[in-house]
C-alpha atoms as a PDB file:
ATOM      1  CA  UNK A   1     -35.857 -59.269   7.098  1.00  0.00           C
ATOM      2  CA  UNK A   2     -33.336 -57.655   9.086  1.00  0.00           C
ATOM      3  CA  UNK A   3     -30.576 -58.987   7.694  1.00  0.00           C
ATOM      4  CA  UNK A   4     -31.789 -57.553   3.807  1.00  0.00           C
ATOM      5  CA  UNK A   5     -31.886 -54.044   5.675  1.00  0.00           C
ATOM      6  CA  UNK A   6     -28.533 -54.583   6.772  1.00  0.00           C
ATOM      7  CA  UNK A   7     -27.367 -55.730   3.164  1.00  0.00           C
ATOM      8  CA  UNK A   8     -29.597 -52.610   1.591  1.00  0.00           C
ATOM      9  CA  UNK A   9     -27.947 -49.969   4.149  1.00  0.00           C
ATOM     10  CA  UNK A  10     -24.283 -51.345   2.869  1.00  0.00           C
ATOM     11  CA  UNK A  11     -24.982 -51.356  -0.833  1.00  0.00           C
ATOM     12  CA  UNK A  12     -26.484 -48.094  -0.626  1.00  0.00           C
ATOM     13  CA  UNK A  13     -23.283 -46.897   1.832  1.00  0.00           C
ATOM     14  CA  UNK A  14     -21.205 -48.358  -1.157  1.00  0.00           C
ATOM     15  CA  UNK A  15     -22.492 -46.753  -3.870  1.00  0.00           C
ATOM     16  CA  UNK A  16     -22.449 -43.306  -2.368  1.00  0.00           C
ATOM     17  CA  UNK A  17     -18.634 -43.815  -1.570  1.00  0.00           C
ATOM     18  CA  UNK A  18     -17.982 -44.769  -5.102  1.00  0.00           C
ATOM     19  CA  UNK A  19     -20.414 -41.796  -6.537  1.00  0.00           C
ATOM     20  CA  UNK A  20     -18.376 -39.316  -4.226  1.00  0.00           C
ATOM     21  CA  UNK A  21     -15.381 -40.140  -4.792  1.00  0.00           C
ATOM     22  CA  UNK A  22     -16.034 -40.487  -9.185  1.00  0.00           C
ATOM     23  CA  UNK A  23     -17.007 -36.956  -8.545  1.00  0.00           C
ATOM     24  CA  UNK A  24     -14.266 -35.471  -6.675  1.00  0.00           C
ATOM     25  CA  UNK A  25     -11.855 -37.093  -9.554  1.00  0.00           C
ATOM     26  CA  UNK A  26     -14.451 -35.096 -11.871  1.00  0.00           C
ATOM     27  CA  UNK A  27     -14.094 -31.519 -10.037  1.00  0.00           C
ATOM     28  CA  UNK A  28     -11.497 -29.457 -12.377  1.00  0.00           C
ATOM     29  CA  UNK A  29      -8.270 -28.683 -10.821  1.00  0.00           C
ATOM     30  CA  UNK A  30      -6.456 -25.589 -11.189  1.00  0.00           C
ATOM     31  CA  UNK A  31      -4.638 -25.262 -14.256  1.00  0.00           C
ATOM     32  CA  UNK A  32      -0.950 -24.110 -14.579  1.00  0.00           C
ATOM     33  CA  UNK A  33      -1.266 -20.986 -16.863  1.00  0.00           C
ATOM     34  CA  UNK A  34       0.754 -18.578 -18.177  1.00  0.00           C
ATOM     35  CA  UNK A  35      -0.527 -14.952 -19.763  1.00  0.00           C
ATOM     36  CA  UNK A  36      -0.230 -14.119 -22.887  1.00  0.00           C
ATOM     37  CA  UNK A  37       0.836 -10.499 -23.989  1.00  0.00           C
ATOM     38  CA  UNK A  38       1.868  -8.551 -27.133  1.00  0.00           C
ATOM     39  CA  UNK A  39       5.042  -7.788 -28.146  1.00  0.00           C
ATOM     40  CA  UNK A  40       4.405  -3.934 -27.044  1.00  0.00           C
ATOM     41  CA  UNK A  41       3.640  -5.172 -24.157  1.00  0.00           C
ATOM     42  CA  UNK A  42       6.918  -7.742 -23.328  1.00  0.00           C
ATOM     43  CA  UNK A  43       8.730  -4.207 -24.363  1.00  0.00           C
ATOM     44  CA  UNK A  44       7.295  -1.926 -21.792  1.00  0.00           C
ATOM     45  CA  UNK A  45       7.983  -4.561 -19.149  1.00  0.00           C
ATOM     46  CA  UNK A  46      11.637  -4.991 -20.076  1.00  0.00           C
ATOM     47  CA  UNK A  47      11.895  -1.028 -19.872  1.00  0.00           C
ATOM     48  CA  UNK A  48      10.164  -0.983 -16.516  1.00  0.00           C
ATOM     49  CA  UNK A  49      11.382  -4.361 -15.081  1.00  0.00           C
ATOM     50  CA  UNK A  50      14.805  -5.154 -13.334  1.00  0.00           C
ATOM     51  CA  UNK A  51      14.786  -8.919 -12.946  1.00  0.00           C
ATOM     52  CA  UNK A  52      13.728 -10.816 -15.703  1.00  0.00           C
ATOM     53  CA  UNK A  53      14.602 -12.931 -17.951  1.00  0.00           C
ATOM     54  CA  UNK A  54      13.522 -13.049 -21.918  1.00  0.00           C
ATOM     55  CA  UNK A  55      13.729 -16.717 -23.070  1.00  0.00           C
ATOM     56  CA  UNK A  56      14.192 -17.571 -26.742  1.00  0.00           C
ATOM     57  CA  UNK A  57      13.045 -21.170 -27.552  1.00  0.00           C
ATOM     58  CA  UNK A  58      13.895 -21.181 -31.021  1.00  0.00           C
ATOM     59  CA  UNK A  59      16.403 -23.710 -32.353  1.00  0.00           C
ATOM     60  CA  UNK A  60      20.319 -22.631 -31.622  1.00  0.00           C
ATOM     61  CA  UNK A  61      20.739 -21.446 -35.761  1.00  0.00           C
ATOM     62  CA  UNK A  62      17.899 -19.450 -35.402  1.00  0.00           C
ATOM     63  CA  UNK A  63      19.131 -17.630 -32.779  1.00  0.00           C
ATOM     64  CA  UNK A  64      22.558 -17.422 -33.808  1.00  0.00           C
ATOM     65  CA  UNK A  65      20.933 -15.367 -36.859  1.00  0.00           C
ATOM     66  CA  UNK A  66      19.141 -12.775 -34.599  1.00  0.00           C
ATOM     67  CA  UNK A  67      17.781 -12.529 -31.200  1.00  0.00           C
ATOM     68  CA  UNK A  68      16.553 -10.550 -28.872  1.00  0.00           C
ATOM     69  CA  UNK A  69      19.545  -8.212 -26.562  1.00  0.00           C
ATOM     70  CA  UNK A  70      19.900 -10.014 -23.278  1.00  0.00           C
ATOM     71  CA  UNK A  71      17.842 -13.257 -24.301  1.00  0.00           C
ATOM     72  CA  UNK A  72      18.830 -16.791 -23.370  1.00  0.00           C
ATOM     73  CA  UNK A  73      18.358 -19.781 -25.530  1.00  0.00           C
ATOM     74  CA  UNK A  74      16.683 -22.883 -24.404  1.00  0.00           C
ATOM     75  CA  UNK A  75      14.948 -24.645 -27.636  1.00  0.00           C
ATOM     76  CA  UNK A  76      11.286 -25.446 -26.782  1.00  0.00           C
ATOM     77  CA  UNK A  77      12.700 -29.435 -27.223  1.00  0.00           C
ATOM     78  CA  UNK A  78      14.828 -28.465 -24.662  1.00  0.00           C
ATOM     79  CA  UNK A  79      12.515 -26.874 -21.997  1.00  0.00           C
ATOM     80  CA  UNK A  80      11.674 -30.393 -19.984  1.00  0.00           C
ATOM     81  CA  UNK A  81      15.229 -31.394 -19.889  1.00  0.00           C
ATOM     82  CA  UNK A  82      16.743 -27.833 -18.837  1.00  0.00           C
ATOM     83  CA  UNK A  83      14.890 -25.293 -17.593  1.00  0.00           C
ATOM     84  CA  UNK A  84      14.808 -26.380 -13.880  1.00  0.00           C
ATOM     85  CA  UNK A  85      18.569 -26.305 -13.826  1.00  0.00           C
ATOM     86  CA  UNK A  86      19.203 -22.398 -15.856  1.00  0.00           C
ATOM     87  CA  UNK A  87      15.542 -20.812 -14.658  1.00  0.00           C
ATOM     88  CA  UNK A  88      16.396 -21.520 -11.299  1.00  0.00           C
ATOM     89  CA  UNK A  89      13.436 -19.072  -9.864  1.00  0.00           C
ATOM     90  CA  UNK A  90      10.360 -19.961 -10.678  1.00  0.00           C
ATOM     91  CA  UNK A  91       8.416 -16.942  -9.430  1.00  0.00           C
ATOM     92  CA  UNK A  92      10.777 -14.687 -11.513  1.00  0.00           C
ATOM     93  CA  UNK A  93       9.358 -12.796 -14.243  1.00  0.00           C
ATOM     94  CA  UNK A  94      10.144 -14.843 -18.083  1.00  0.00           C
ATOM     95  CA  UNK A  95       9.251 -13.266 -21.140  1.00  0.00           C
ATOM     96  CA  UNK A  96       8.602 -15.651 -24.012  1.00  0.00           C
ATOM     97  CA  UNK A  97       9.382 -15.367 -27.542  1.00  0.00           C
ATOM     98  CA  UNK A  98      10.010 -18.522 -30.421  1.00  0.00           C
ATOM     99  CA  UNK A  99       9.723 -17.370 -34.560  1.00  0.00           C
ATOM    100  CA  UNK A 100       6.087 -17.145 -35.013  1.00  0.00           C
ATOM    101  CA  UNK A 101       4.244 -17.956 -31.695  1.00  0.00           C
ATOM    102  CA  UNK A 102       3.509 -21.586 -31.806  1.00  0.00           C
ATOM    103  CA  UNK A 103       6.641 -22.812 -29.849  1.00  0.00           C
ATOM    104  CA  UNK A 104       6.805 -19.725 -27.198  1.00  0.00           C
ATOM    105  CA  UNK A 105       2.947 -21.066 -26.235  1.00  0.00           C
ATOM    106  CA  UNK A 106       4.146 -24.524 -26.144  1.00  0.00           C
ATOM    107  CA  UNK A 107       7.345 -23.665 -24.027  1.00  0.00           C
ATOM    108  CA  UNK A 108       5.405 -21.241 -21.555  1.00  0.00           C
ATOM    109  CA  UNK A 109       2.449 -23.992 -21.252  1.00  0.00           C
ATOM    110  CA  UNK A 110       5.272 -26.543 -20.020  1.00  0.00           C
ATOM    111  CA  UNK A 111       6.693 -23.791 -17.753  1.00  0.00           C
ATOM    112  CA  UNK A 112       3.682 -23.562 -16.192  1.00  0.00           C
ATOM    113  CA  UNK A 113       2.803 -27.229 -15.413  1.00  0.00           C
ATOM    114  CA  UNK A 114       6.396 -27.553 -13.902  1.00  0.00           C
ATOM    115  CA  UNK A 115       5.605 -24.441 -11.740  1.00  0.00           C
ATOM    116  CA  UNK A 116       6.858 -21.346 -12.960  1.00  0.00           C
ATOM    117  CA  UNK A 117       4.126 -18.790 -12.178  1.00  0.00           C
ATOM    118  CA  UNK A 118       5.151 -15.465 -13.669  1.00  0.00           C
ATOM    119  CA  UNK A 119       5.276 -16.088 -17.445  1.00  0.00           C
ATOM    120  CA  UNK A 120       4.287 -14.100 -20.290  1.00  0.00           C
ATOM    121  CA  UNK A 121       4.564 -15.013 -23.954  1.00  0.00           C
ATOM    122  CA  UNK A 122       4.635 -12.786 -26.463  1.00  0.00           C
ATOM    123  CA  UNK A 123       4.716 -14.544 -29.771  1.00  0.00           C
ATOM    124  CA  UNK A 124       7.024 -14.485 -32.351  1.00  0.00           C
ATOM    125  CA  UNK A 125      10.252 -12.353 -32.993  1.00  0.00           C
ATOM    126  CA  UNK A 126       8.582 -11.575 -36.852  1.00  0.00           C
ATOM    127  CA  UNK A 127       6.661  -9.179 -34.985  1.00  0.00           C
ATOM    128  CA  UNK A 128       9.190  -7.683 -33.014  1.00  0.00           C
ATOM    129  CA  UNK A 129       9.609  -4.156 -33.729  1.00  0.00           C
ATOM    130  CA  UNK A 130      12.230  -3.291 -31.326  1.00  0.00           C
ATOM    131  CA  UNK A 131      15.676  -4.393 -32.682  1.00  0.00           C
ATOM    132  CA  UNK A 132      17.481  -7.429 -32.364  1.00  0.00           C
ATOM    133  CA  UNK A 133      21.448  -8.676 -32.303  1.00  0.00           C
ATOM    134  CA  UNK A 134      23.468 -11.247 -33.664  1.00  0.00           C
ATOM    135  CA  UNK A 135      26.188 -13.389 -32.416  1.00  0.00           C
END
């Protein structure tokens, strides 16, 4: 008899281990995010900022043919292999921007799970009312 209460009191210590620990695995972690503005918005903080940088991720012809004044190119293709090495601060501010909006979410989302935290995205430069350059 006392040796089935022994055998009871372990299965029972088992199975709460392995029912604690499932649900820790289960408990959502915080997820790398990145805010998403409008363009009026990206433009007020380039006239009030001083240290930021406005990231194209468009593909090197499309930038060629108009860009944003001051922006750097890293194609969204591009972002795992470079950005560690040219966005060397990852708590400075980076400002967004691909075509249409699709890449610049893509782009900040894998900024943000390699832990850049002060990223905004502000869509595409088709709705960019604010002048552009060529090279």
């Amino acid at each position: 008899m006392r040796k089935r209460l022994w055998l009871l009191i372990a299965a029972v210590l088992i199975f709460s281990i392995a029912l604690v620990s499932c649900s820790w695995e289960s408990i959502p972690q915080e997820e790398a995010t990145y805010d998403q503005i409008s363009p009026a918005e990206a433009k007020a903080l380039m006239d009030s900022e001083q240290d930021y940088i406005i990231l194209d991720v468009r593909t090197p012809e499309e930038f060629a043919e108009r860009h944003i004044e001051g922006a750097i190119l890293i194609p969204d293709y591009e972002i795992g292999a470079k950005a560690e090495s040219i966005l060397t601060d990852k708590d400075q501010l980076i400002l967004v921007y691909c075509r249409s909006g699709r890449r610049s979410k893509n782009a900040a989302s894998e900024l943000a799970a390699l832990g850049y935290t002060n990223i905004k995205e502000f869509g595409g430069i088709n709705d960019w009312n604010y002048g552009t350059v060529t090279e």
